[in-house]
PDB file of N, CA and C in Angstrom:
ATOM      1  N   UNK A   1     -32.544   6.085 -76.525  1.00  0.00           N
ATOM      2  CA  UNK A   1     -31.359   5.490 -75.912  1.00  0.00           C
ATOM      3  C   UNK A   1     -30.095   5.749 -76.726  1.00  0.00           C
ATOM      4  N   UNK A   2     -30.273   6.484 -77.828  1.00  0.00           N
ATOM      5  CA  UNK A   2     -29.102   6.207 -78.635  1.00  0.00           C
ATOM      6  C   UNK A   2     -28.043   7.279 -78.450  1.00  0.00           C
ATOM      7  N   UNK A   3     -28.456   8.445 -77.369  1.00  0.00           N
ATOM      8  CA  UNK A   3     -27.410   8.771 -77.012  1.00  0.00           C
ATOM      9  C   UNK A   3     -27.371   8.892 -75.439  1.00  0.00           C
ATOM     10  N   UNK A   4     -27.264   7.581 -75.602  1.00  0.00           N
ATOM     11  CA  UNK A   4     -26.962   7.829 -73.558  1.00  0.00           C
ATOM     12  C   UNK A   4     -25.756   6.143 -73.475  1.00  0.00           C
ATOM     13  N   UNK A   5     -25.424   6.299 -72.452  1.00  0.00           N
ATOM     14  CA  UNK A   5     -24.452   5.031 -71.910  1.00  0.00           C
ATOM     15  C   UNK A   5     -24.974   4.186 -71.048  1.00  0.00           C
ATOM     16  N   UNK A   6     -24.515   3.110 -70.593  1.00  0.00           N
ATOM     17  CA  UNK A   6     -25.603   2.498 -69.527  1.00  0.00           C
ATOM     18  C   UNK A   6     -24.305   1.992 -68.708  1.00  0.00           C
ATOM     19  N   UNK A   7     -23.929   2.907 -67.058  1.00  0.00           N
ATOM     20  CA  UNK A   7     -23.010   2.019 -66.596  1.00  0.00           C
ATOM     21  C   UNK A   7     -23.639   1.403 -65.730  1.00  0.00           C
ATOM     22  N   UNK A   8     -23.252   0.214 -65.704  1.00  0.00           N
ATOM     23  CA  UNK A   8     -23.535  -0.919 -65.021  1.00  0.00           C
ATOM     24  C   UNK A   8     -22.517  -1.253 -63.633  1.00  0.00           C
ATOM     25  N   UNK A   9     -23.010  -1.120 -62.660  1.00  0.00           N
ATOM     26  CA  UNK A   9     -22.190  -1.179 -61.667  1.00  0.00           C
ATOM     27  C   UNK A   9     -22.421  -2.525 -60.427  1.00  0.00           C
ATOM     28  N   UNK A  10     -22.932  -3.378 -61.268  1.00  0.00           N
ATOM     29  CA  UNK A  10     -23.652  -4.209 -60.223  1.00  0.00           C
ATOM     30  C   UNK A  10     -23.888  -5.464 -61.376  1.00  0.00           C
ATOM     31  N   UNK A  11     -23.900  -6.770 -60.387  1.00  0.00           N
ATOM     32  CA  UNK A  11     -24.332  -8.087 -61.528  1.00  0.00           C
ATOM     33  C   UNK A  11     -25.896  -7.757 -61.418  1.00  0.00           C
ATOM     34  N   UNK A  12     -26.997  -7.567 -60.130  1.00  0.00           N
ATOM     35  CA  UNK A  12     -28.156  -7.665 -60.073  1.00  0.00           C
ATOM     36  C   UNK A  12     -28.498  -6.226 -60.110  1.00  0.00           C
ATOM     37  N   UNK A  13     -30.256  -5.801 -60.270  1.00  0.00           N
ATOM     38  CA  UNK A  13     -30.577  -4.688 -60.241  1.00  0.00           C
ATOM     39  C   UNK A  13     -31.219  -4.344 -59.066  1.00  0.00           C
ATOM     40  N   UNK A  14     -30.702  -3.603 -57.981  1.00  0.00           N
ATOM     41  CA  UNK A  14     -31.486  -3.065 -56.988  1.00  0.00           C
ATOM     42  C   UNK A  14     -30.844  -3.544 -55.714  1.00  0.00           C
ATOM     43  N   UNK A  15     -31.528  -3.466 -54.743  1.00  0.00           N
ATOM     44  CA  UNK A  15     -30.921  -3.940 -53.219  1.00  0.00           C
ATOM     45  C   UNK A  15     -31.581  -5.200 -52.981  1.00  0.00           C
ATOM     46  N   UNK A  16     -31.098  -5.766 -52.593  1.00  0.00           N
ATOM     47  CA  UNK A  16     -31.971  -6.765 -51.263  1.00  0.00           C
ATOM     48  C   UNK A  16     -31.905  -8.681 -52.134  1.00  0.00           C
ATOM     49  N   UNK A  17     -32.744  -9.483 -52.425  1.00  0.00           N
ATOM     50  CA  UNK A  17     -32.164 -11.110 -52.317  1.00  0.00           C
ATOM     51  C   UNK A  17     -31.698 -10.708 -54.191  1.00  0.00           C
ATOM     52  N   UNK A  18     -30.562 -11.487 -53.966  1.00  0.00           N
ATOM     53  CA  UNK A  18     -29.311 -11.487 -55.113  1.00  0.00           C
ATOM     54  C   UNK A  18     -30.265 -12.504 -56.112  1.00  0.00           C
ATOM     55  N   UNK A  19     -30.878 -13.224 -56.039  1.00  0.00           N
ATOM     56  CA  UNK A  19     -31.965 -14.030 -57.041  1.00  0.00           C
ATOM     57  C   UNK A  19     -32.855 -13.043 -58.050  1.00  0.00           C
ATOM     58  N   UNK A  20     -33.447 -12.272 -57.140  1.00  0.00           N
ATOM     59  CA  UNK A  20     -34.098 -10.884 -57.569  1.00  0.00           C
ATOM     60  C   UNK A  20     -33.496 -10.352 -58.322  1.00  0.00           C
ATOM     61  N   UNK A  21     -32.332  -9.604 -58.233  1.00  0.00           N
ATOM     62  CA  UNK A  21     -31.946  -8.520 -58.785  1.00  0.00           C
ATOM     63  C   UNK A  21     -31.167  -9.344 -59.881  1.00  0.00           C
ATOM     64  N   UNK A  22     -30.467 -10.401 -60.198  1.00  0.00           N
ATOM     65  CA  UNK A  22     -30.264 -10.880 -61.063  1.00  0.00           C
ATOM     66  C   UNK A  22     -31.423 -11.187 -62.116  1.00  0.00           C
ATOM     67  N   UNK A  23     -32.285 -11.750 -61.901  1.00  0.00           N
ATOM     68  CA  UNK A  23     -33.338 -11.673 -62.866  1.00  0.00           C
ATOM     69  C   UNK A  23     -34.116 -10.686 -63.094  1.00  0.00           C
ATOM     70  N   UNK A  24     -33.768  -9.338 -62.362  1.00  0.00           N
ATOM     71  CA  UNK A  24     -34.513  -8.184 -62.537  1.00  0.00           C
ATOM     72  C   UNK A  24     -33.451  -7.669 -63.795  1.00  0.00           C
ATOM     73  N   UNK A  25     -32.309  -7.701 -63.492  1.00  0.00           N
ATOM     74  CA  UNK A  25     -31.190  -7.250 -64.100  1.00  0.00           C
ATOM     75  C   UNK A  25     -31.677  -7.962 -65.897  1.00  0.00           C
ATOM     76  N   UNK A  26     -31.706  -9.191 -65.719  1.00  0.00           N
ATOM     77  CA  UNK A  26     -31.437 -10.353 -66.755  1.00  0.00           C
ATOM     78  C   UNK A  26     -32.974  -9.490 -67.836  1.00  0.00           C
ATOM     79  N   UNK A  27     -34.121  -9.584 -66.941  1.00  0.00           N
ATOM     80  CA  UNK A  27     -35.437  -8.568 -67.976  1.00  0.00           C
ATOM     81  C   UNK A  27     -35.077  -7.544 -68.594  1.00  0.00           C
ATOM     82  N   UNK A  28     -34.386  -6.817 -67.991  1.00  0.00           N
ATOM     83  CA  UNK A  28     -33.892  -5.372 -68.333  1.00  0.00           C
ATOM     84  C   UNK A  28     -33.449  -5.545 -69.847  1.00  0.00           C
ATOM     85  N   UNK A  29     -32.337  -6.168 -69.816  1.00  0.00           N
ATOM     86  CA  UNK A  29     -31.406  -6.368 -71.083  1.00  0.00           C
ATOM     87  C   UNK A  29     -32.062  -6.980 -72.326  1.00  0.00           C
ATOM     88  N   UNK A  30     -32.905  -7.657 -71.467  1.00  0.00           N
ATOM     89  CA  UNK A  30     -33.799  -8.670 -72.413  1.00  0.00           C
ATOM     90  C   UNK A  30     -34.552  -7.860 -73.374  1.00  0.00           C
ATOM     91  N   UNK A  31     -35.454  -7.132 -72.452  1.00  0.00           N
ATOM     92  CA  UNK A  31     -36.035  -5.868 -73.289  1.00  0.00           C
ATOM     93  C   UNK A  31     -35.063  -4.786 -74.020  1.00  0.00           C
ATOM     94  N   UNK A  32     -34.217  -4.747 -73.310  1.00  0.00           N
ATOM     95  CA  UNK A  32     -33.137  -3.500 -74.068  1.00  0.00           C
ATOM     96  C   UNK A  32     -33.233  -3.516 -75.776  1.00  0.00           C
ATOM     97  N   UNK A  33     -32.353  -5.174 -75.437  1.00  0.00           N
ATOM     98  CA  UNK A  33     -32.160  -5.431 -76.985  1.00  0.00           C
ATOM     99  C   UNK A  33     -33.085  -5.678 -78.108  1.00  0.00           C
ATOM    100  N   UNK A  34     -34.487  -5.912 -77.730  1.00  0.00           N
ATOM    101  CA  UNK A  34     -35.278  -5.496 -78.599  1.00  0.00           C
ATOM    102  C   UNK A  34     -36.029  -4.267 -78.827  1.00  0.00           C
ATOM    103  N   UNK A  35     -35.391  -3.194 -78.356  1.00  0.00           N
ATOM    104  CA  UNK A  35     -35.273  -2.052 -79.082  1.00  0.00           C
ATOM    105  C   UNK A  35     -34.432  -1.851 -80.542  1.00  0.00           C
ATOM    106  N   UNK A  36     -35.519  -0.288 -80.789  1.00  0.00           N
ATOM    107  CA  UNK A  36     -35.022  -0.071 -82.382  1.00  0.00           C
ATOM    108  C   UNK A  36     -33.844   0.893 -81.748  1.00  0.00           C
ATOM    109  N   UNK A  37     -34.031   2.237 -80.666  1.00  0.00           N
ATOM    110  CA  UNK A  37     -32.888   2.471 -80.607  1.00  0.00           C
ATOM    111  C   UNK A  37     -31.788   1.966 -79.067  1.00  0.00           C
ATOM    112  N   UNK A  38     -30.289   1.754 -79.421  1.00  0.00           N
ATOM    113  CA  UNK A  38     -29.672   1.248 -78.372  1.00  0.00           C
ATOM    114  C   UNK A  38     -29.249   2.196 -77.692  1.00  0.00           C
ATOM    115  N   UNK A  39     -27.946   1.597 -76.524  1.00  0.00           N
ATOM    116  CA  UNK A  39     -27.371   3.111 -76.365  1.00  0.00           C
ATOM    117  C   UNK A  39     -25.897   2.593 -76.820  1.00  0.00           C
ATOM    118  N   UNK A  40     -25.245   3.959 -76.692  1.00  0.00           N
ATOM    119  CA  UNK A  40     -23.588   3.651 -77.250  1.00  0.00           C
ATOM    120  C   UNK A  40     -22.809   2.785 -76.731  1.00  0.00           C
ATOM    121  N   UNK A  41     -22.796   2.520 -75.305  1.00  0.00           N
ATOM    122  CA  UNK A  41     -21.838   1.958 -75.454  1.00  0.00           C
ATOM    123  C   UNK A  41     -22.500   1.680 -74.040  1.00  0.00           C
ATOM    124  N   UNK A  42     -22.023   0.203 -72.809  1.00  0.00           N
ATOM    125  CA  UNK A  42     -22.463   0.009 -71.412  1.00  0.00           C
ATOM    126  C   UNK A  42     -21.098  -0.132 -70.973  1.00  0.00           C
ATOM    127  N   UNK A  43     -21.079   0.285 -70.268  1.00  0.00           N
ATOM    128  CA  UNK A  43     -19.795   0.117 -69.375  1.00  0.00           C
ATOM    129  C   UNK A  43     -19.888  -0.500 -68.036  1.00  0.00           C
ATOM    130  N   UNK A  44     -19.305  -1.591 -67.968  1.00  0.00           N
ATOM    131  CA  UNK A  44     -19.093  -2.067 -67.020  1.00  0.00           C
ATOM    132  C   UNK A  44     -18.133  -2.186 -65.967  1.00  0.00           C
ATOM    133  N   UNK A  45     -18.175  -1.526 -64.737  1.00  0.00           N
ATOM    134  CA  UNK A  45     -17.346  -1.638 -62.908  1.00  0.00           C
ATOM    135  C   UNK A  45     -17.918  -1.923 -62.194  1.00  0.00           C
ATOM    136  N   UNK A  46     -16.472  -1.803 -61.352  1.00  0.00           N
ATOM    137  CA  UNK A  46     -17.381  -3.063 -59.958  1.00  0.00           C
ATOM    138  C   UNK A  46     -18.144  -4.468 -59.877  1.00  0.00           C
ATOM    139  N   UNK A  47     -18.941  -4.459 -59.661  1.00  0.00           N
ATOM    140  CA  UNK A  47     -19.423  -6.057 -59.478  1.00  0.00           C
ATOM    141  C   UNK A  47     -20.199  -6.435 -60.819  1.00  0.00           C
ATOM    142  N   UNK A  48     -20.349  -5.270 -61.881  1.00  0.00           N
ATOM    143  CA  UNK A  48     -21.186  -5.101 -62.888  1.00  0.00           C
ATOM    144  C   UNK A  48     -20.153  -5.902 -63.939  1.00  0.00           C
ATOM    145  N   UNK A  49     -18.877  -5.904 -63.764  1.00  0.00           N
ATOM    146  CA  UNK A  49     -17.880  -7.095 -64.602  1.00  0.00           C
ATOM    147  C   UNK A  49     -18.240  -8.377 -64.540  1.00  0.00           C
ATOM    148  N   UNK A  50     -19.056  -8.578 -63.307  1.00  0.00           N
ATOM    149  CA  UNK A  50     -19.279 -10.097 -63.675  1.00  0.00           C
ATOM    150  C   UNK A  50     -20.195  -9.964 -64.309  1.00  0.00           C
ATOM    151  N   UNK A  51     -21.345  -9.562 -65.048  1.00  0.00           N
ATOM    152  CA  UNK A  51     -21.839  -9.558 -65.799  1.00  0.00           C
ATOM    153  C   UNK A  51     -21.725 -10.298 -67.757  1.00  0.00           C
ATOM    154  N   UNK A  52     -19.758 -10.286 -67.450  1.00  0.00           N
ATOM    155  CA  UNK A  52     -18.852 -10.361 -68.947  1.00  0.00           C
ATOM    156  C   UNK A  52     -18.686 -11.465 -68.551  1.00  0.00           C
ATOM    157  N   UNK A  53     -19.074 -12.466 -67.469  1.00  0.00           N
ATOM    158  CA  UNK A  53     -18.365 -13.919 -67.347  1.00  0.00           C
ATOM    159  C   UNK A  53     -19.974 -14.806 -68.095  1.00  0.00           C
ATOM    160  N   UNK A  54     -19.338 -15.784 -68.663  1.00  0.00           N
ATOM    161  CA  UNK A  54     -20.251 -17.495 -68.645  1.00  0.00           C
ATOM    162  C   UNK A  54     -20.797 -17.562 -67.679  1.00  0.00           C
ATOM    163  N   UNK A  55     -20.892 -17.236 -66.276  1.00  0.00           N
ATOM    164  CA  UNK A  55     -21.551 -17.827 -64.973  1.00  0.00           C
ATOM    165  C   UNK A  55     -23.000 -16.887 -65.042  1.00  0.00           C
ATOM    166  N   UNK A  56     -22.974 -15.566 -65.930  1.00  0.00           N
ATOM    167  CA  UNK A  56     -24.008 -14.793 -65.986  1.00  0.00           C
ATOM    168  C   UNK A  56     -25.252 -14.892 -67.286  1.00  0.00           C
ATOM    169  N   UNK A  57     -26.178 -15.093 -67.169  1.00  0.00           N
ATOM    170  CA  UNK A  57     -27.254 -14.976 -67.858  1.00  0.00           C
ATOM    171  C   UNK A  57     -27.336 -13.685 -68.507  1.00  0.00           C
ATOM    172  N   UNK A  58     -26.986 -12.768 -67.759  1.00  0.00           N
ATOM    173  CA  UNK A  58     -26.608 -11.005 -68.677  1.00  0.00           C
ATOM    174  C   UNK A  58     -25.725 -10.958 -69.792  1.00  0.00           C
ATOM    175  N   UNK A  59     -24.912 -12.180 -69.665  1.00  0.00           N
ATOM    176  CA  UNK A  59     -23.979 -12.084 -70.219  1.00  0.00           C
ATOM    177  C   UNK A  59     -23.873 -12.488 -72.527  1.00  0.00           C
ATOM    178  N   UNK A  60     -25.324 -13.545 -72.226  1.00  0.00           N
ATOM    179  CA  UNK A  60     -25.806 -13.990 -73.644  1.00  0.00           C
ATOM    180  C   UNK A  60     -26.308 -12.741 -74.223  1.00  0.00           C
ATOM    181  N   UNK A  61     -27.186 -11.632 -73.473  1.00  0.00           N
ATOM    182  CA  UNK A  61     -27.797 -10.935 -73.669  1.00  0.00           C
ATOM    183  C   UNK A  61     -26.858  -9.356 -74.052  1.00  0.00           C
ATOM    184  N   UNK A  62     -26.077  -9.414 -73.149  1.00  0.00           N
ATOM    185  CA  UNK A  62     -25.192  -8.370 -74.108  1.00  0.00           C
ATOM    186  C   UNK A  62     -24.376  -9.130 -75.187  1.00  0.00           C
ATOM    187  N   UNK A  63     -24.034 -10.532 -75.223  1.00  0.00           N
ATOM    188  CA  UNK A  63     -23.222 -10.320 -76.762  1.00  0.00           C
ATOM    189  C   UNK A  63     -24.323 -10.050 -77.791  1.00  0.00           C
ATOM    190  N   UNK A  64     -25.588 -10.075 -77.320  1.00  0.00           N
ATOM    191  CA  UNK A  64     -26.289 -10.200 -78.845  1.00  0.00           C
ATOM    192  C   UNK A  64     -26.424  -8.426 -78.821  1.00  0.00           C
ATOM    193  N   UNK A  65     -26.139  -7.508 -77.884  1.00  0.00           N
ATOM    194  CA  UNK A  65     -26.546  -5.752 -77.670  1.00  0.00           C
ATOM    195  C   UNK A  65     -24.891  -5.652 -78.723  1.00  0.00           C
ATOM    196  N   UNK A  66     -23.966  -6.366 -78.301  1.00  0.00           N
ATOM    197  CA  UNK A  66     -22.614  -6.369 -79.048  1.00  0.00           C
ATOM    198  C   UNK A  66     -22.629  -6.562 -80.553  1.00  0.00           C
ATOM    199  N   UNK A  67     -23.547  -7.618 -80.634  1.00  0.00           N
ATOM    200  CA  UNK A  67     -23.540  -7.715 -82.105  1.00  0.00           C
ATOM    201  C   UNK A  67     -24.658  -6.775 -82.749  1.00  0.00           C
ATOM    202  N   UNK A  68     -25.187  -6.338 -82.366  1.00  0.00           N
ATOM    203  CA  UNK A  68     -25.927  -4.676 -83.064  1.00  0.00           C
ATOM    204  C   UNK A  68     -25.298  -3.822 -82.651  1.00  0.00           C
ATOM    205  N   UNK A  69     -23.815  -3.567 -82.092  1.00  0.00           N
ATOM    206  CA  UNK A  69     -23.319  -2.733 -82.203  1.00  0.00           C
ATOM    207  C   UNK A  69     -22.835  -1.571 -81.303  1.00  0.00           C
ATOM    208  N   UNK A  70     -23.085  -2.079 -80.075  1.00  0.00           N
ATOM    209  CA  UNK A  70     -23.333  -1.428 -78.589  1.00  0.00           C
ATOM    210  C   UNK A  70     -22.508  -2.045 -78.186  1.00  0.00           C
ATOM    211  N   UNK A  71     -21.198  -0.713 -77.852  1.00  0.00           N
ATOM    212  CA  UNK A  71     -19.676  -1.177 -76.993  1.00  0.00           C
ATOM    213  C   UNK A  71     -19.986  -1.821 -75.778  1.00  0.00           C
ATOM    214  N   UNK A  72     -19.505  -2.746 -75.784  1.00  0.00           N
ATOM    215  CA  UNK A  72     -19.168  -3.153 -73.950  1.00  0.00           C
ATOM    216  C   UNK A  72     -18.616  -3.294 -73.507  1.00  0.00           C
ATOM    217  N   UNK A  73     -18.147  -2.893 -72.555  1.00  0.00           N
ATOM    218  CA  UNK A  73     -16.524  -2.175 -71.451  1.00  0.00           C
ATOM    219  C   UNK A  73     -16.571  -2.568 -70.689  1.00  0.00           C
ATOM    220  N   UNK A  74     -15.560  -3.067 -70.317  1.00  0.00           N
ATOM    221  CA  UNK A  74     -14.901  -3.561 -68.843  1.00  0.00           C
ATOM    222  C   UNK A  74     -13.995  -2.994 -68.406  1.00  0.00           C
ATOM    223  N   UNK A  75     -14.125  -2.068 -67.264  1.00  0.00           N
ATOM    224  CA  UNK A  75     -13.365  -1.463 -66.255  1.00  0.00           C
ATOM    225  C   UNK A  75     -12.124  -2.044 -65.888  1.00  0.00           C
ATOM    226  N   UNK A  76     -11.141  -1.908 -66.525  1.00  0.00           N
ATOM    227  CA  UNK A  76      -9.899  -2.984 -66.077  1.00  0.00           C
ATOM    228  C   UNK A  76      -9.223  -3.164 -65.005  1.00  0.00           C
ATOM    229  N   UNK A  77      -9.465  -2.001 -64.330  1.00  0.00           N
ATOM    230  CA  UNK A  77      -9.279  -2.161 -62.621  1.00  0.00           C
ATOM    231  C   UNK A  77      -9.617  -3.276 -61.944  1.00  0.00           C
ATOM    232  N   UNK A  78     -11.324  -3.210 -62.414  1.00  0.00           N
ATOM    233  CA  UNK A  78     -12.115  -3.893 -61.920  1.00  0.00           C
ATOM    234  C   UNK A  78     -12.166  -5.597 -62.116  1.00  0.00           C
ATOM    235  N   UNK A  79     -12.037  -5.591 -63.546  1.00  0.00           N
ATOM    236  CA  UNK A  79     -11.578  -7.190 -64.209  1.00  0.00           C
ATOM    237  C   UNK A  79      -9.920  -7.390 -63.444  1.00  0.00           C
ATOM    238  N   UNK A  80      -9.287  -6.865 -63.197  1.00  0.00           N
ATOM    239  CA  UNK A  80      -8.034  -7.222 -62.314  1.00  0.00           C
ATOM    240  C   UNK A  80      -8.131  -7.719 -60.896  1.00  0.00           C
ATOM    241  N   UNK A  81      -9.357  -6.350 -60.507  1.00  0.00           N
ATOM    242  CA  UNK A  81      -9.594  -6.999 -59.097  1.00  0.00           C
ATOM    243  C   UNK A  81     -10.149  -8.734 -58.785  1.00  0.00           C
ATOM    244  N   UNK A  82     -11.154  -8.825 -60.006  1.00  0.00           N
ATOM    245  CA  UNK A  82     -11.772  -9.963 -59.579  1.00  0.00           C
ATOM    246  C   UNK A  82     -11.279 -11.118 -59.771  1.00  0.00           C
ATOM    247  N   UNK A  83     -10.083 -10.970 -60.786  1.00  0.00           N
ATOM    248  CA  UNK A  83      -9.374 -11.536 -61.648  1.00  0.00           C
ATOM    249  C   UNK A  83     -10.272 -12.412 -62.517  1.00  0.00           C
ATOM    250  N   UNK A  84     -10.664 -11.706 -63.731  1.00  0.00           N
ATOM    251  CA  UNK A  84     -11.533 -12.446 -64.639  1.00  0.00           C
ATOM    252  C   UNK A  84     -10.985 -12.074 -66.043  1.00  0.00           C
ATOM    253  N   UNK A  85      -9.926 -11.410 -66.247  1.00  0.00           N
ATOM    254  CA  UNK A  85      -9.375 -11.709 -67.692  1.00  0.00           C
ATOM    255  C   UNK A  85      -9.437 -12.472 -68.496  1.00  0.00           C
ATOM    256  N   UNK A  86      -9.163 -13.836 -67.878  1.00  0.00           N
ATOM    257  CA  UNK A  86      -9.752 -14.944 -68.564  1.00  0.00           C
ATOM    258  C   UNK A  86     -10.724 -15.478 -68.787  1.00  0.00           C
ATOM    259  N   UNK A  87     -12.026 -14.762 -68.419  1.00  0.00           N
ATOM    260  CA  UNK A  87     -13.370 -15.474 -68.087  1.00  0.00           C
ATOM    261  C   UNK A  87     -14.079 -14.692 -68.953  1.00  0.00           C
ATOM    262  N   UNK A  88     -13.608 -13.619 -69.055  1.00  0.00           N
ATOM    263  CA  UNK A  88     -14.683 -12.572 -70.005  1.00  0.00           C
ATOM    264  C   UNK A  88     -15.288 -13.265 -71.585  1.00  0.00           C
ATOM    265  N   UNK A  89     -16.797 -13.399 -71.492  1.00  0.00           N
ATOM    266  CA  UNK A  89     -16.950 -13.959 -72.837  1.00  0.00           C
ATOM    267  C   UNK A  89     -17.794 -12.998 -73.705  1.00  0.00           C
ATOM    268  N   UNK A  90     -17.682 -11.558 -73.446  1.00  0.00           N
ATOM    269  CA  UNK A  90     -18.377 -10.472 -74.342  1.00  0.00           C
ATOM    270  C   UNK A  90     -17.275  -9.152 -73.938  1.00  0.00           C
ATOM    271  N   UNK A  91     -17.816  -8.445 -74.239  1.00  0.00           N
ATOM    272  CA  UNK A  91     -16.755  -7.066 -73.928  1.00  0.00           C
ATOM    273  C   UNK A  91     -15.731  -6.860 -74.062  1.00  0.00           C
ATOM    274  N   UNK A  92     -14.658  -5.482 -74.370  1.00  0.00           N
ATOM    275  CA  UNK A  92     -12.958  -5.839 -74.342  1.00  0.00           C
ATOM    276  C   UNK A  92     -13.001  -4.566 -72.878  1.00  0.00           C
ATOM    277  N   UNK A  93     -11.867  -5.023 -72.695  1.00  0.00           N
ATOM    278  CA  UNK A  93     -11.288  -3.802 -71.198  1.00  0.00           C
ATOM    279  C   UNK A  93     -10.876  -3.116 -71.816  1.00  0.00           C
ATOM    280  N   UNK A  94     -11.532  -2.017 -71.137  1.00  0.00           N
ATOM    281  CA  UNK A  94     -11.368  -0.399 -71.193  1.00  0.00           C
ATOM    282  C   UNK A  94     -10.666   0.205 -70.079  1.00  0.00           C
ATOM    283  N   UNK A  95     -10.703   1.807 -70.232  1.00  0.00           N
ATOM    284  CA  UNK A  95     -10.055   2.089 -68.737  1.00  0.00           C
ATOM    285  C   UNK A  95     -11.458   3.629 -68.104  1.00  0.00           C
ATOM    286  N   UNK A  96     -11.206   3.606 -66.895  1.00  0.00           N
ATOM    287  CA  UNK A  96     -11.908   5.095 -66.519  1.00  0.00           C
ATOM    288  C   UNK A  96     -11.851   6.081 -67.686  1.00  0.00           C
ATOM    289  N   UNK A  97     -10.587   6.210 -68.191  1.00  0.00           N
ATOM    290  CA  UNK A  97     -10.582   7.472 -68.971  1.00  0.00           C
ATOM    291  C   UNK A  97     -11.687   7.620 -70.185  1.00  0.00           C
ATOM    292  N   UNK A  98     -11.353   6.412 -70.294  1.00  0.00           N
ATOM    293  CA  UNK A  98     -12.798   6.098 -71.642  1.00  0.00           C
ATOM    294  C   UNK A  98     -14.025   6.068 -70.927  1.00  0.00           C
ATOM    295  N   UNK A  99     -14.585   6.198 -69.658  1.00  0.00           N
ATOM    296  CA  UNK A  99     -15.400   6.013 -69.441  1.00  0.00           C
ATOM    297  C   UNK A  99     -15.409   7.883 -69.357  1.00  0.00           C
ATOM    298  N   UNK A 100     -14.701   8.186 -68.763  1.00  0.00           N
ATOM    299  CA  UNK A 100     -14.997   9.713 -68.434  1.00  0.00           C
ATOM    300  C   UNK A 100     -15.152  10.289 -69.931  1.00  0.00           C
ATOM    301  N   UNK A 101     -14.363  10.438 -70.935  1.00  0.00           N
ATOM    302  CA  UNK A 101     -14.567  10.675 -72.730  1.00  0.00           C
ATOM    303  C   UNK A 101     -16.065  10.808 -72.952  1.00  0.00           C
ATOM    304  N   UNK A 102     -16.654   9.009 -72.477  1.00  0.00           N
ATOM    305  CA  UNK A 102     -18.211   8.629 -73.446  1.00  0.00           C
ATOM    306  C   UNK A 102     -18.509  10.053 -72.285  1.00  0.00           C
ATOM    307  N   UNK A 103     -18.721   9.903 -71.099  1.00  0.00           N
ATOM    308  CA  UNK A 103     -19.559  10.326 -70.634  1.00  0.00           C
ATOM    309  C   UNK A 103     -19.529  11.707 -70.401  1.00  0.00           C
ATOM    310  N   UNK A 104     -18.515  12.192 -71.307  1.00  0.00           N
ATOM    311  CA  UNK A 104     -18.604  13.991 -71.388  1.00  0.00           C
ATOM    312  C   UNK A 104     -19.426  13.654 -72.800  1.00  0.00           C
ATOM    313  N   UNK A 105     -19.562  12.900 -73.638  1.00  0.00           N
ATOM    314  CA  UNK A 105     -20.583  13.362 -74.817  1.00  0.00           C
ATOM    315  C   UNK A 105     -21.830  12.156 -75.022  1.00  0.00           C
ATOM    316  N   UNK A 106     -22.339  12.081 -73.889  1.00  0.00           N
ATOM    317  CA  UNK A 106     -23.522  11.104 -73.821  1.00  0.00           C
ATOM    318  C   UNK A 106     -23.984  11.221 -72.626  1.00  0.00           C
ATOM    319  N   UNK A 107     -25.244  11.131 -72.099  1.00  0.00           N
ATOM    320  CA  UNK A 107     -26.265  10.984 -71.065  1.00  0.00           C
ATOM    321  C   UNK A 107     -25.812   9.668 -70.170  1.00  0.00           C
ATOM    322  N   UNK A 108     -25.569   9.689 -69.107  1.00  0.00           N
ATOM    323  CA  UNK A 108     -25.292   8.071 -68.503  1.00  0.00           C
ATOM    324  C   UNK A 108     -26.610   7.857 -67.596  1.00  0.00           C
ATOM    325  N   UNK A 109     -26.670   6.644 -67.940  1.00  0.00           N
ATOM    326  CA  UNK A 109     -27.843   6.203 -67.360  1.00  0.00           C
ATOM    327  C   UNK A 109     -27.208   4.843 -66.282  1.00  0.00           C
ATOM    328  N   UNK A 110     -27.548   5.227 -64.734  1.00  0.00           N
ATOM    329  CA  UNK A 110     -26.883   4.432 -63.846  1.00  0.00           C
ATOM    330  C   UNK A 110     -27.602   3.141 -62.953  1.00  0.00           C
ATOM    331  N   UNK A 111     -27.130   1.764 -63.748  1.00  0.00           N
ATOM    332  CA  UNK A 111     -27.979   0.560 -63.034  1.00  0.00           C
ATOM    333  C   UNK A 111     -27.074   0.116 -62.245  1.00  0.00           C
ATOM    334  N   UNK A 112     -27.492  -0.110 -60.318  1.00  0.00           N
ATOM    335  CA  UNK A 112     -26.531  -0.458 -59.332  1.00  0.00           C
ATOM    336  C   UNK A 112     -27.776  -1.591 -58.478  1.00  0.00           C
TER     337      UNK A 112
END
């Protein structure tokens, strides 16, 4: 994992009841972070920003991917759209361009 990105484009993982894919989502990370290797950096758009709010369970789980050292990005488009500037309790806002940068020198790996 340590050279790939993980954009996150979604609060839950997969299609279909939003209960599901939130706790499918919530395992994922769970396991992530007890890995030896991470990836660089997750970037988060679209509905995958709420992920950076208190209302998300994803959200304990990346500050602790943050505190070993794994960027986490927020699409600032996207944090504008939803208007959650103020809500964000992990990650700083980024923009596309940084997303396009990581992802000319890293593997992206895409959870929707």
């Amino acid at each position: 994992m340590e050279n790939k990105i993980i954009l996150l484009s979604s609060d839950q993982l997969g299609q279909g009841e939003a209960e599901l894919g939130e706790g499918i989502l919530e395992t994922f990370f769970t396991i992530l972070k007890q890995k030896e290797e991470l990836p660089q950096a997750i970037f988060c758009m679209n509905r995958g920003v709420l992920t950076l709010t208190e209302g998300s369970l994803v959200s304990l789980h990346l500050i602790e991917l943050e505190k070993k050292g794994v960027d986490v990005l927020a699409c600032k488009t996207c944090v504008d759209y939803y208007e959650l500037e103020d809500q964000l309790v992990v990650g700083k806002i980024s923009s596309m361009q940084h997303f396009i940068d990581l992802s000319s020198k890293y593997e992206v790996i895409t959870l929707s």
